[in-house]
Protein backbone atom coordinates (compact mmCIF):
# COMPACT_ATOMS: atom_id res chain seq x y z
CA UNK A 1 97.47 118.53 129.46
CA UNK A 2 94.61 116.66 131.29
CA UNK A 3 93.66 113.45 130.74
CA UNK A 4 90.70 114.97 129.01
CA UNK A 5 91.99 116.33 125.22
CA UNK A 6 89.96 119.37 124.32
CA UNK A 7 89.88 119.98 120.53
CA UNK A 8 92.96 122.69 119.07
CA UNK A 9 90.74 124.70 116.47
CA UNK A 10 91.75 128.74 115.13
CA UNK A 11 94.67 127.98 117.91
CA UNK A 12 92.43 127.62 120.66
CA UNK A 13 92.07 124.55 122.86
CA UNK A 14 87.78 124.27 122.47
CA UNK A 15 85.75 121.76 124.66
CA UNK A 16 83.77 119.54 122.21
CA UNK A 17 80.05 119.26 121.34
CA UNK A 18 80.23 115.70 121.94
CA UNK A 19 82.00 115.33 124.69
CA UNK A 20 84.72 112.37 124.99
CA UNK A 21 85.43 109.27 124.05
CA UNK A 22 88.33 106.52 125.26
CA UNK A 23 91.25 105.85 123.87
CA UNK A 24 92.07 102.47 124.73
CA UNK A 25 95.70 100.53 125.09
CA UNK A 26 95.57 97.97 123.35
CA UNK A 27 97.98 95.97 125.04
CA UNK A 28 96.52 96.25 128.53
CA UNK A 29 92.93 97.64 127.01
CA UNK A 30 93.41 100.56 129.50
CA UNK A 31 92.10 103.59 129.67
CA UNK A 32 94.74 106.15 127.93
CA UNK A 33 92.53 109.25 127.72
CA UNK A 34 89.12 110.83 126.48
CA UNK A 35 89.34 112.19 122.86
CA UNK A 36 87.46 114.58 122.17
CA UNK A 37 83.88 114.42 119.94
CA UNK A 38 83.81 116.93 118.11
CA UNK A 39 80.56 117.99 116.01
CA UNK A 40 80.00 118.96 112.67
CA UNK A 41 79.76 122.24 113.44
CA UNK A 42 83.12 122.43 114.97
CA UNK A 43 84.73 120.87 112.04
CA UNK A 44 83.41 123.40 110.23
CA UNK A 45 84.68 125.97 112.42
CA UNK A 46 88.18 124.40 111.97
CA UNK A 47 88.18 124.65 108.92
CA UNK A 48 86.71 128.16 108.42
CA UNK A 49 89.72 129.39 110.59
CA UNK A 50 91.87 127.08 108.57
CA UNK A 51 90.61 129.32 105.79
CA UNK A 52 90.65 132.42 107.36
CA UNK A 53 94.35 132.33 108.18
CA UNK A 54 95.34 131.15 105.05
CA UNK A 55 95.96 134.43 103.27
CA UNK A 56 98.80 135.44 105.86
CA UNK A 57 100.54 132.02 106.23
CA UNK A 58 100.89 131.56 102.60
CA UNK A 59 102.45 135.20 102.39
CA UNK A 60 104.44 134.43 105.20
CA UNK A 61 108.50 134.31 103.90
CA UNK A 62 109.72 130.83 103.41
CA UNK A 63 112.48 131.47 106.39
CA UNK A 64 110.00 132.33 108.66
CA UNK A 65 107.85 129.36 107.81
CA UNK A 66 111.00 127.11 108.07
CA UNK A 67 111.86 128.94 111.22
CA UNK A 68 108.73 127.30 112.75
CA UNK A 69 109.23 124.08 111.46
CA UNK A 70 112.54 123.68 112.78
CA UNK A 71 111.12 125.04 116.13
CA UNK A 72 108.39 122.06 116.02
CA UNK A 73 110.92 120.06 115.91
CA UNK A 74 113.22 121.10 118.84
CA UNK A 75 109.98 120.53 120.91
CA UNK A 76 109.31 117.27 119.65
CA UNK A 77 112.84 116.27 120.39
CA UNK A 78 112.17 118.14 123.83
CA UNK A 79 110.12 116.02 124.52
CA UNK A 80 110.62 112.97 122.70
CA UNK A 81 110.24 110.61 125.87
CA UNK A 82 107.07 111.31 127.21
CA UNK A 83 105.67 111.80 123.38
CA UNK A 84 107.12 107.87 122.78
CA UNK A 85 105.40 106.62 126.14
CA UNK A 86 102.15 108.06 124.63
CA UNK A 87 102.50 106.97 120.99
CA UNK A 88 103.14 103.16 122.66
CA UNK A 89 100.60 103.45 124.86
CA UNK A 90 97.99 104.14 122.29
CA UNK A 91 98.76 102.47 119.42
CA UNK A 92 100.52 99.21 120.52
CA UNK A 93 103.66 99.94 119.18
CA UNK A 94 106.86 98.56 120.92
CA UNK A 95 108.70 101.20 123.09
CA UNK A 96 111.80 101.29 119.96
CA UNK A 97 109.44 101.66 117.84
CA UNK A 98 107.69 104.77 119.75
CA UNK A 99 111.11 106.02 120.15
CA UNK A 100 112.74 105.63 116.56
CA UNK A 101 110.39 105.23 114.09
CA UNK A 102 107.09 107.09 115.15
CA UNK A 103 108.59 110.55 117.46
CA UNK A 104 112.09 110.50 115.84
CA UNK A 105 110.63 109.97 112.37
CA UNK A 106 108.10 113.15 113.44
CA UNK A 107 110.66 115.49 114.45
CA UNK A 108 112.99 114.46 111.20
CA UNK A 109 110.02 115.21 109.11
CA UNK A 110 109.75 118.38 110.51
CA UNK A 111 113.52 119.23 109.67
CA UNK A 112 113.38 118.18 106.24
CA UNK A 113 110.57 120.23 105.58
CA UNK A 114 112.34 122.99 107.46
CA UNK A 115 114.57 122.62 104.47
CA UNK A 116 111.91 122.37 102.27
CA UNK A 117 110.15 125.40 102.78
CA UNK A 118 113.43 126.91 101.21
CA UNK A 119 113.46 125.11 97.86
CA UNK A 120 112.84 127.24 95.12
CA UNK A 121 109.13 127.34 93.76
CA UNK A 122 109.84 128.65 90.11
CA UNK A 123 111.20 126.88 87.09
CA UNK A 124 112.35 128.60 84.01
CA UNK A 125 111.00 127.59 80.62
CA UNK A 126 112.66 128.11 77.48
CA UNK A 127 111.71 130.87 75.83
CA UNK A 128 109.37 130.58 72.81
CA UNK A 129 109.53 132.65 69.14
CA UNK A 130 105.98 133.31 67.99
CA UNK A 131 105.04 134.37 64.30
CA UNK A 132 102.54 137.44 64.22
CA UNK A 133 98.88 135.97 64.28
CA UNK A 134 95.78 136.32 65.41
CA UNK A 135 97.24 136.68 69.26
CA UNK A 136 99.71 139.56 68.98
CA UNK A 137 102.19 140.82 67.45
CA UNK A 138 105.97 138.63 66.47
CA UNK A 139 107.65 138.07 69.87
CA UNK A 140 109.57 136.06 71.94
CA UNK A 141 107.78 135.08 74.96
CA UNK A 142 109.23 133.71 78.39
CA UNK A 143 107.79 132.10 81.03
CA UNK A 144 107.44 130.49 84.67
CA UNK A 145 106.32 127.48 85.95
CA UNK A 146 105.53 128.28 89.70
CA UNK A 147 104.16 126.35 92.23
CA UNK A 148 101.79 127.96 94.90
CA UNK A 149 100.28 127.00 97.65
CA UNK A 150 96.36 124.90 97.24
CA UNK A 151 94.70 126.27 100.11
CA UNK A 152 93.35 124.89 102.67
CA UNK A 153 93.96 120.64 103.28
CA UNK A 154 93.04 118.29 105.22
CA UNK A 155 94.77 115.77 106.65
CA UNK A 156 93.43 112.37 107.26
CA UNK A 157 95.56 110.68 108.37
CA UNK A 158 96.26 106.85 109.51
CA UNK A 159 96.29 104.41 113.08
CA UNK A 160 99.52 102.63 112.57
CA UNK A 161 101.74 105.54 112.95
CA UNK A 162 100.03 108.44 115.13
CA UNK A 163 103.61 110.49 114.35
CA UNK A 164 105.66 110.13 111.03
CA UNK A 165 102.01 110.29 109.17
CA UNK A 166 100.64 112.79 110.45
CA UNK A 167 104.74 114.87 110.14
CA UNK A 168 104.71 113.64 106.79
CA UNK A 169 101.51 115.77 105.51
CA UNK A 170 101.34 118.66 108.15
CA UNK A 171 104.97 119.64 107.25
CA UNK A 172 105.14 119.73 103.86
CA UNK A 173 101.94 121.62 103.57
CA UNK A 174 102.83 124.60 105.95
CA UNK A 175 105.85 124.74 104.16
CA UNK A 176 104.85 125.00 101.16
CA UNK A 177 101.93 127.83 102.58
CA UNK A 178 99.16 125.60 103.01
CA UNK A 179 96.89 125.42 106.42
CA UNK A 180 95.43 122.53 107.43
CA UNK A 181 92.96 120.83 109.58
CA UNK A 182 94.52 117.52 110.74
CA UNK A 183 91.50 114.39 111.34
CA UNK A 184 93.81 111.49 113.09
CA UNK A 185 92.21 108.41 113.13
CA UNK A 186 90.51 107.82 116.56
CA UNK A 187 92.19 105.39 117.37
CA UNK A 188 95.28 107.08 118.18
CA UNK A 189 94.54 110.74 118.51
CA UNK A 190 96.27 111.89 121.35
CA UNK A 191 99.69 112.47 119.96
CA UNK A 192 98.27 114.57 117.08
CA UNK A 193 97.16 116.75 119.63
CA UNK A 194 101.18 116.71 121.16
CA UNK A 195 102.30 117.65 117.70
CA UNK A 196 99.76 120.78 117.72
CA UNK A 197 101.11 121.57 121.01
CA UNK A 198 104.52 121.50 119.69
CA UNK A 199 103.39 123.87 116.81
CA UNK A 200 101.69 126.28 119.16
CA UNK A 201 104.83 126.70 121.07
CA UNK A 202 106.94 126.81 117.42
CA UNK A 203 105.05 129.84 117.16
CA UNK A 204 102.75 128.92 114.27
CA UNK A 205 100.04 131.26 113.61
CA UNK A 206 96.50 130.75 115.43
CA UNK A 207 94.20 128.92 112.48
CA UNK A 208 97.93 127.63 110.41
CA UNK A 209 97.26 123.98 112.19
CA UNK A 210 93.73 122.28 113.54
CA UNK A 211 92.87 119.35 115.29
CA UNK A 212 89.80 117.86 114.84
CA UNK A 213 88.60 114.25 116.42
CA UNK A 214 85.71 111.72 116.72
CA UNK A 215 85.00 108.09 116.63
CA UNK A 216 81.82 108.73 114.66
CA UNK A 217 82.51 108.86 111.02
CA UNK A 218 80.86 112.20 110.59
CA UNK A 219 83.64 113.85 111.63
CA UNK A 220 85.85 112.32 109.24
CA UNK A 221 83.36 113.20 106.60
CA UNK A 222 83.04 116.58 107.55
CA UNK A 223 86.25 117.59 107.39
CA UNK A 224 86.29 116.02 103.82
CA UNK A 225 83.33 118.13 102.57
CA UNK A 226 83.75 121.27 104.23
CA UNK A 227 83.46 123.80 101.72
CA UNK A 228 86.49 126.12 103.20
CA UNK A 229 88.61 122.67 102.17
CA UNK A 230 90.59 122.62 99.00
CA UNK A 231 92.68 119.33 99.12
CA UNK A 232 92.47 116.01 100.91
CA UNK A 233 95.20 114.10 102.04
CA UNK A 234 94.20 110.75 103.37
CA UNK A 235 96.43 107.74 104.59
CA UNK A 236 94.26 104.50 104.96
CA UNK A 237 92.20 101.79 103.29
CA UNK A 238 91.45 101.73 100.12
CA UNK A 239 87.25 101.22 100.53
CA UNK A 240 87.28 104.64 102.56
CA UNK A 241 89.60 106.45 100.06
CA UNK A 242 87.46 105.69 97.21
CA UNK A 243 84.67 107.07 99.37
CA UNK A 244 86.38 110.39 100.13
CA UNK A 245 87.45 110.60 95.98
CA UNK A 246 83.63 110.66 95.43
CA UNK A 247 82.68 113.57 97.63
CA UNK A 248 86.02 115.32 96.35
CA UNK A 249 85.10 115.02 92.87
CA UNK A 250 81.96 116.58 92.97
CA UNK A 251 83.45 120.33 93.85
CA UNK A 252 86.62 119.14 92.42
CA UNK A 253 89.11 119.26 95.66
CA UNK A 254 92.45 118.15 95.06
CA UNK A 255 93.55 114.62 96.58
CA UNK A 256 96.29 113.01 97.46
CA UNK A 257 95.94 109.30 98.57
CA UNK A 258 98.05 106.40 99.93
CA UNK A 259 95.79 103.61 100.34
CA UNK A 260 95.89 99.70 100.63
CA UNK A 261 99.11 97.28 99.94
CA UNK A 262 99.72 93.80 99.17
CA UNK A 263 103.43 94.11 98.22
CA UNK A 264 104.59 91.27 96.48
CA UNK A 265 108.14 89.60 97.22
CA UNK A 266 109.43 87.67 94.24
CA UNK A 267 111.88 85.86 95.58
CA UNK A 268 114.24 83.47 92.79
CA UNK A 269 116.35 80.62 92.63
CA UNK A 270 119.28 82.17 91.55
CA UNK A 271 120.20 83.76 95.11
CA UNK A 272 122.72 83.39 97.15
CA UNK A 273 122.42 82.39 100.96
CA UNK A 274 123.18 86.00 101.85
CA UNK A 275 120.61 87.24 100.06
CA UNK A 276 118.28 84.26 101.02
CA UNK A 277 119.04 85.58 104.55
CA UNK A 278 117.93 89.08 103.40
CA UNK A 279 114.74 88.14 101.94
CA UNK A 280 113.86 85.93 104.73
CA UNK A 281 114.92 88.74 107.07
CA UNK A 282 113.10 91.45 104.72
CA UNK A 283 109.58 89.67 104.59
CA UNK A 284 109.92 88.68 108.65
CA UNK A 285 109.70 92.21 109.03
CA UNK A 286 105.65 91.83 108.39
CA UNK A 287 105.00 89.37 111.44
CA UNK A 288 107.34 91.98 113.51
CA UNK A 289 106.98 96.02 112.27
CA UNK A 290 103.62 96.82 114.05
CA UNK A 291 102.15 93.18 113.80
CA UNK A 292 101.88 93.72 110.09
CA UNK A 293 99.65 96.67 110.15
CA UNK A 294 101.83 98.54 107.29
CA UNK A 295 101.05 99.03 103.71
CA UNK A 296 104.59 98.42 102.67
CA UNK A 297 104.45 95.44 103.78
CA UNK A 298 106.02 92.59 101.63
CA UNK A 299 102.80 90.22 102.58
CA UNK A 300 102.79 88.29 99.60
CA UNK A 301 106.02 85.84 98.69
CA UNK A 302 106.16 84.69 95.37
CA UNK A 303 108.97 82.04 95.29
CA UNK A 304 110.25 80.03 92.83
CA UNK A 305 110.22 76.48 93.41
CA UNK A 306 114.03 75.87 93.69
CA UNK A 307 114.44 77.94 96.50
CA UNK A 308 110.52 77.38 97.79
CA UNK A 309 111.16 75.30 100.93
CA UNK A 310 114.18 76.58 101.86
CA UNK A 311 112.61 80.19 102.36
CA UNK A 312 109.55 78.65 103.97
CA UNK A 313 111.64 76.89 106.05
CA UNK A 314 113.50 79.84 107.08
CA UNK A 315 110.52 82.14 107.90
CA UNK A 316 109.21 79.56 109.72
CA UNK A 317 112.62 79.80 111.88
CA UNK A 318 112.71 83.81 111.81
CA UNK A 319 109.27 83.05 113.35
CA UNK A 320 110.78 81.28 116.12
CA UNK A 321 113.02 84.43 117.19
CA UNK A 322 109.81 86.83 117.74
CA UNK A 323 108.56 87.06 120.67
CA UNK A 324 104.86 87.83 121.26
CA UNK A 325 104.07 90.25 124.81
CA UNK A 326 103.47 93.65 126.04
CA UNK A 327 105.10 96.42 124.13
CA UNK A 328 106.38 98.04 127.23
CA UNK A 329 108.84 95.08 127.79
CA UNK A 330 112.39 94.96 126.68
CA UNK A 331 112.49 91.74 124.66
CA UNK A 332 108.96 92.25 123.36
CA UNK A 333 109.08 92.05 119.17
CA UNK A 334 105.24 91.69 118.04
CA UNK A 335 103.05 93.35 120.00
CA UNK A 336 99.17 94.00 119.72
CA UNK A 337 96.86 95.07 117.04
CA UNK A 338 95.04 98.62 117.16
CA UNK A 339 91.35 96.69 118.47
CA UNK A 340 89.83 94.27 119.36
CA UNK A 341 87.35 94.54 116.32
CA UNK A 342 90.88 94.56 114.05
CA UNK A 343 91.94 91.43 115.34
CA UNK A 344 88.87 89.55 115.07
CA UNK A 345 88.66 90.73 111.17
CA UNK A 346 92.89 89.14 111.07
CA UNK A 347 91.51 86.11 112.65
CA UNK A 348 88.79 85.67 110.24
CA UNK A 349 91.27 86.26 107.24
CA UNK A 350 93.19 83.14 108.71
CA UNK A 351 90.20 81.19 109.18
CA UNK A 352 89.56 81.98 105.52
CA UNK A 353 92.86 80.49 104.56
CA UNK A 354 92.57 77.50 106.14
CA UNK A 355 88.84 76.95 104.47
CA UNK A 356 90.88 78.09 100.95
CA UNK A 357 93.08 75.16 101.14
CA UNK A 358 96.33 77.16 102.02
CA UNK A 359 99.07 75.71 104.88
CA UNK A 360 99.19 77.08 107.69
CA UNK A 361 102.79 76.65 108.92
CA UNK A 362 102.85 78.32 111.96
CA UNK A 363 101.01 80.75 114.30
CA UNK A 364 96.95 80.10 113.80
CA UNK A 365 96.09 80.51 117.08
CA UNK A 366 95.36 83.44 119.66
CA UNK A 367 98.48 84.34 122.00
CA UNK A 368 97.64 83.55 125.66
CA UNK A 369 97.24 86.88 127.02
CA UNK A 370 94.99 88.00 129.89
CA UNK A 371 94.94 91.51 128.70
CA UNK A 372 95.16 93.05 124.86
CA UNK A 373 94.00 92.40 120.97
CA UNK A 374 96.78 90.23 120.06
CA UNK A 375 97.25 88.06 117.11
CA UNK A 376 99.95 85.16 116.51
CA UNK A 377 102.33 86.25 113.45
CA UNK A 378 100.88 83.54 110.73
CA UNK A 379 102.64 81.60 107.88
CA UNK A 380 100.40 80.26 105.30
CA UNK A 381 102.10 77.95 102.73
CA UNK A 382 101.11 76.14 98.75
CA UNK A 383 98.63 79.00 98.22
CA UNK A 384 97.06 79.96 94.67
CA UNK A 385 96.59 83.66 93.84
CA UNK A 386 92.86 83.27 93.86
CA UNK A 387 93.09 82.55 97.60
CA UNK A 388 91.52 85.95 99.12
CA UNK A 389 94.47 85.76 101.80
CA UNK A 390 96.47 86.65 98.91
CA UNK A 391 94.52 89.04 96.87
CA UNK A 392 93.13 91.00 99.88
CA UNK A 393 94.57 93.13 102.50
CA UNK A 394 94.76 91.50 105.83
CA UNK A 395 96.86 94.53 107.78
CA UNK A 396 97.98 92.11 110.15
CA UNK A 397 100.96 89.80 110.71
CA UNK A 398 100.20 87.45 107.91
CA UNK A 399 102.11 86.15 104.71
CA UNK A 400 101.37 83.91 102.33
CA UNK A 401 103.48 81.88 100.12
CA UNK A 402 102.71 81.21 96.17
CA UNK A 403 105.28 79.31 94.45
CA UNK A 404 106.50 79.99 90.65
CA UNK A 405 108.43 78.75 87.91
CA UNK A 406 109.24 81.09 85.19
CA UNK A 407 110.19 84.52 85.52
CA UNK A 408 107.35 85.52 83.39
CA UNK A 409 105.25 83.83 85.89
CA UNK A 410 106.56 85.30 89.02
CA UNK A 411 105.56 88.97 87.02
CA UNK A 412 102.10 87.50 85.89
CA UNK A 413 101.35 87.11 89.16
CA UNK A 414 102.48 89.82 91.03
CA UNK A 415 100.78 91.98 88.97
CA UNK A 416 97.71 90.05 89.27
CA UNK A 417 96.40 92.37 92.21
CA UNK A 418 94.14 95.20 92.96
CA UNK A 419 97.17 97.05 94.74
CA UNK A 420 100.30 98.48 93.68
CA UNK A 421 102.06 100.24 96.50
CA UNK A 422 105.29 98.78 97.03
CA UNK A 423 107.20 95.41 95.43
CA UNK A 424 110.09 93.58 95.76
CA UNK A 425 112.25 91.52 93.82
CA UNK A 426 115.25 89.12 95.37
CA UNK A 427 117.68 87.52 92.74
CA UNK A 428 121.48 87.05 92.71
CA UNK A 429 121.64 88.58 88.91
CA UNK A 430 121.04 92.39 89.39
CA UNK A 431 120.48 92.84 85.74
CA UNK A 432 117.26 90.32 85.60
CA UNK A 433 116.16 91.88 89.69
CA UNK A 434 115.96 95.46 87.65
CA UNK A 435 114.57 93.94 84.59
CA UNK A 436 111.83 92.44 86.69
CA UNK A 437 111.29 95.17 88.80
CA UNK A 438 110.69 98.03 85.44
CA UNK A 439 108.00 95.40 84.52
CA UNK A 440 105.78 95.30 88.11
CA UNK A 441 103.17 97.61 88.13
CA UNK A 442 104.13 99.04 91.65
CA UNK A 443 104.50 102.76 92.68
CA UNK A 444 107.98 101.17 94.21
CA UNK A 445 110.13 98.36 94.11
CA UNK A 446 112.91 97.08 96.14
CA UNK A 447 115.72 95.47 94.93
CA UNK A 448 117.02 92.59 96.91
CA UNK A 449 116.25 95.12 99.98
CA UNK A 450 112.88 96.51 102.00
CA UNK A 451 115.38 99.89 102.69
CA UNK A 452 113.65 102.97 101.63
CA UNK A 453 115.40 106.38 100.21
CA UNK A 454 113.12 109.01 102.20
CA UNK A 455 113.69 111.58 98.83
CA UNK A 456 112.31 108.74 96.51
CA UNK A 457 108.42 109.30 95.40
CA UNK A 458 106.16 107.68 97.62
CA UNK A 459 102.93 106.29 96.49
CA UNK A 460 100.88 103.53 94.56
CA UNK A 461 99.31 101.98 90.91
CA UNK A 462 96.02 101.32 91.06
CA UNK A 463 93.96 101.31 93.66
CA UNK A 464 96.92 101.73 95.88
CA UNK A 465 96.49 105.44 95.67
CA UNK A 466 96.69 108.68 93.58
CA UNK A 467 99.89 111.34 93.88
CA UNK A 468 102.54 111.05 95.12
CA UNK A 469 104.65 112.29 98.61
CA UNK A 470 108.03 112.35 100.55
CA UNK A 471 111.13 114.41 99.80
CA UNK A 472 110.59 117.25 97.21
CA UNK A 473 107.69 115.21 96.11
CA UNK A 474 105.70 116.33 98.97
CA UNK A 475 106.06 119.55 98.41
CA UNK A 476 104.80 119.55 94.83
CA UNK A 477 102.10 117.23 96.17
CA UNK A 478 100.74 120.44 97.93
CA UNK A 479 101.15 122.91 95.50
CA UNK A 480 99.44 124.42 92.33
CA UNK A 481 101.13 124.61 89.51
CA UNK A 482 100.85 128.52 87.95
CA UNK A 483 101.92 129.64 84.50
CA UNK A 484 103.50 133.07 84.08
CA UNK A 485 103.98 134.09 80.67
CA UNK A 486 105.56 137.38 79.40
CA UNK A 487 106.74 139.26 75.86
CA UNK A 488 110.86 139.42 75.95
């Protein structure tokens, strides 16, 4: 493909209305390649062919719709190489990071959905006995609980991972019959547009999968409203998903939405210096795992105050390990963030905490770098939870530190937040970590770990998001649930 992306709509590659727009490294602030600006009307188009194809795909056997998906991802594998050197060069990541968690997390998503496409869609009910009445005759009744496909969905999806985000909503809806029309954010774009290569050569049905791109926010809000839509599945901030629930509400589309995160890390006394090491280790993670732009993200330590300064003092030395450069290099750990307008709103967040009275302990200050929109990972210290570095997300490598003394305390405050995405709770008595953790109002928690089981339910409390996704979850995520109902 050219350095110029055309858009992929009814399985077509279409010049756009608007003609292009740059996608930028932000590293080096290179030129990757032109996205393409697509117009309202072409949105629309997308997702009229979306809708017109729908009909077939969703009658289309499971095994041939796994068949595809499994075929995705042998291409993606394929070509897993020149995908990562993409995915790094246009969204900052580090090259492992390109490699393992963005294409390799793509083409696993794939597979399991592969899989998925395979699970059965029907539950039996017990049957019911029902005395003669107004509705019938005596009987015993059975019945169904099926799941069918919603329609047609869009996919909204996020900057920070231009692969395993986009994989995690595309395949679960085609496998469970859905089409879709797939709005990346324009940031990243260009390896959406890979993946709908990779489909096209899967043999996936002209309309099945659409790719639709813009910087201009009409073209986000166009594929929201489209009337050929049924379903919205957004990744991103919490401000913009309330906006899309709005316009989905008034003709009722369904939504599923992972928004904003400020995981708390309540970190107590009672731990041991191995699982010190994993906390400190576990919350270091945020300065490092795309320079903190992640919802997951355990940005917010709650510590009590016998083990305070020892875990300060430690990330302060995990901060000494990570070193700050171009993501291309070998020994590079933190590379940029997305823009240069993202940085600037980071900076200002640490500006903030300085004028709220918090201690900075390290970073503060822009890296020296000729080239790219970099920020210094950032340790703020002694902060009070009505700081706004701790209530608000800063998507950037930044943690603050509030310390505690009773359990009841550390819970107080960790659910004294907007969000609710994903927690964490560090103690050396398992008993109290799992008490804790039943009583944080968080759509997960980890337990003396930031692992993640990729079949748990993913998604968030409050304004962290509605629904929820991964494993089999997914799959119901995209589905309608029918009732079929029958005289024995």
């Amino acid at each position: 493909m050219s350095a110029t992306q055309p858009l992929f709509i009814g399985g077509e590659w279409v010049e756009p209305d608007g003609g292009h727009y740059e996608v930028v490294n932000p590293a080096t602030e290179a030129v990757v390649g032109l996205a393409p600006e697509a117009s309202r009307a072409q949105v629309y188009a997308a997702a009229a062919a979306a809708r017109e194809a729908f009909p077939a795909w969703s009658r289309t056997r499971p095994e041939e719709r796994a068949r595809i998906l499994d075929a995705a991802a042998d291409v993606i594998q394929r070509e897993s190489e020149p995908y990562a050197l993409l995915a790094r060069a246009e969204s900052g990541a580090t090259t492992a990071t390109a490699r393992g968690m963005q294409v390799a997390v793509g083409a696993a998503r794939f597979r399991r959905y592969a899989k998925g496409a395979l699970e059965p869609v029907e539950q039996a009910l017990p049957p019911q006995i029902n005395a003669a009445g107004p509705m019938g005759a005596a009987g015993v009744f059975g019945a169904l609980a099926v799941r069918r496909p919603v329609g047609v969905v869009t996919c909204v999806t996020s900057y920070n991972n231009p692969w395993a985000n986009p994989a995690g909503k595309v395949a679960p809806a085609l496998a469970m019959g859905n089409t879709v029309v797939v709005k990346p954010a324009p940031q990243d774009p260009l390896s959406v547009y890979r993946m709908a290569e990779a489909l096209a050569e899967a043999g996936v049905p002209p309309g099945v999968v659409n790719v639709v791109t813009g910087s201009r926010t009409e073209v986000g809000e166009a594929a929201v409203e489209s009337p050929d839509v049924d379903m919205v599945s957004f990744t991103g901030s919490t401000a913009v998903g309330q906006r899309i629930a709005e316009v989905c509400g008034r003709s009722m589309k369904r939504q599923l939405m992972e928004l904003g995160g400020k995981g708390a890390a309540v970190v107590f006394d009672d731990v041991d210096e191995a699982r010190l090491a994993s906390a400190v280790k576990g919350i270091g993670t945020t300065f490092a795992f795309y320079s903190g732009q992640i919802c997951t993200a355990p940005t917010r330590v709650i510590a009590q105050r016998g083990i305070y300064d020892r875990l300060v003092a430690g990330l302060t030395a995990y901060l000494g390990h990570l070193t700050v450069g171009d993501p291309a290099e070998p020994g590079t750990v933190v590379g940029p963030v997305i823009s240069a307008a993202h940085r600037d709103r980071v900076e200002s967040y640490i500006e903030l905490g300085r004028k709220e009275g918090a201690r900075l302990v390290a970073g503060g200050e822009r890296p020296a770098r000729e080239k790219g929109f970099y920020v210094a990972p950032t340790l703020f210290a002694d902060c009070t939870n009505d700081m706004r570095v701790v209530r608000e997300e800063i998507f950037g490598p930044v943690v603050v530190v509030v310390p505690f003394d009773a359990e009841e305390e550390a819970i107080a405050l960790a659910n004294d937040s907007d969000y609710g995405l994903i927690d964490y709770v560090w103690s050396g008595d398992v008993a109290r970590a799992f008490r804790v953790a039943g009583q944080l109002r968080a759509g997960g928690v980890g337990v003396n770990t930031i692992g993640r089981n990729m079949e748990a339910p993913f998604g968030g409390f409050k304004k962290s998001g509605v629904g929820r996704d991964v494993g089999s979850y997914a799959l119901h995520a995209y589905s309608e649930l029918q009732s079929l109902v029958w005289p024995g």
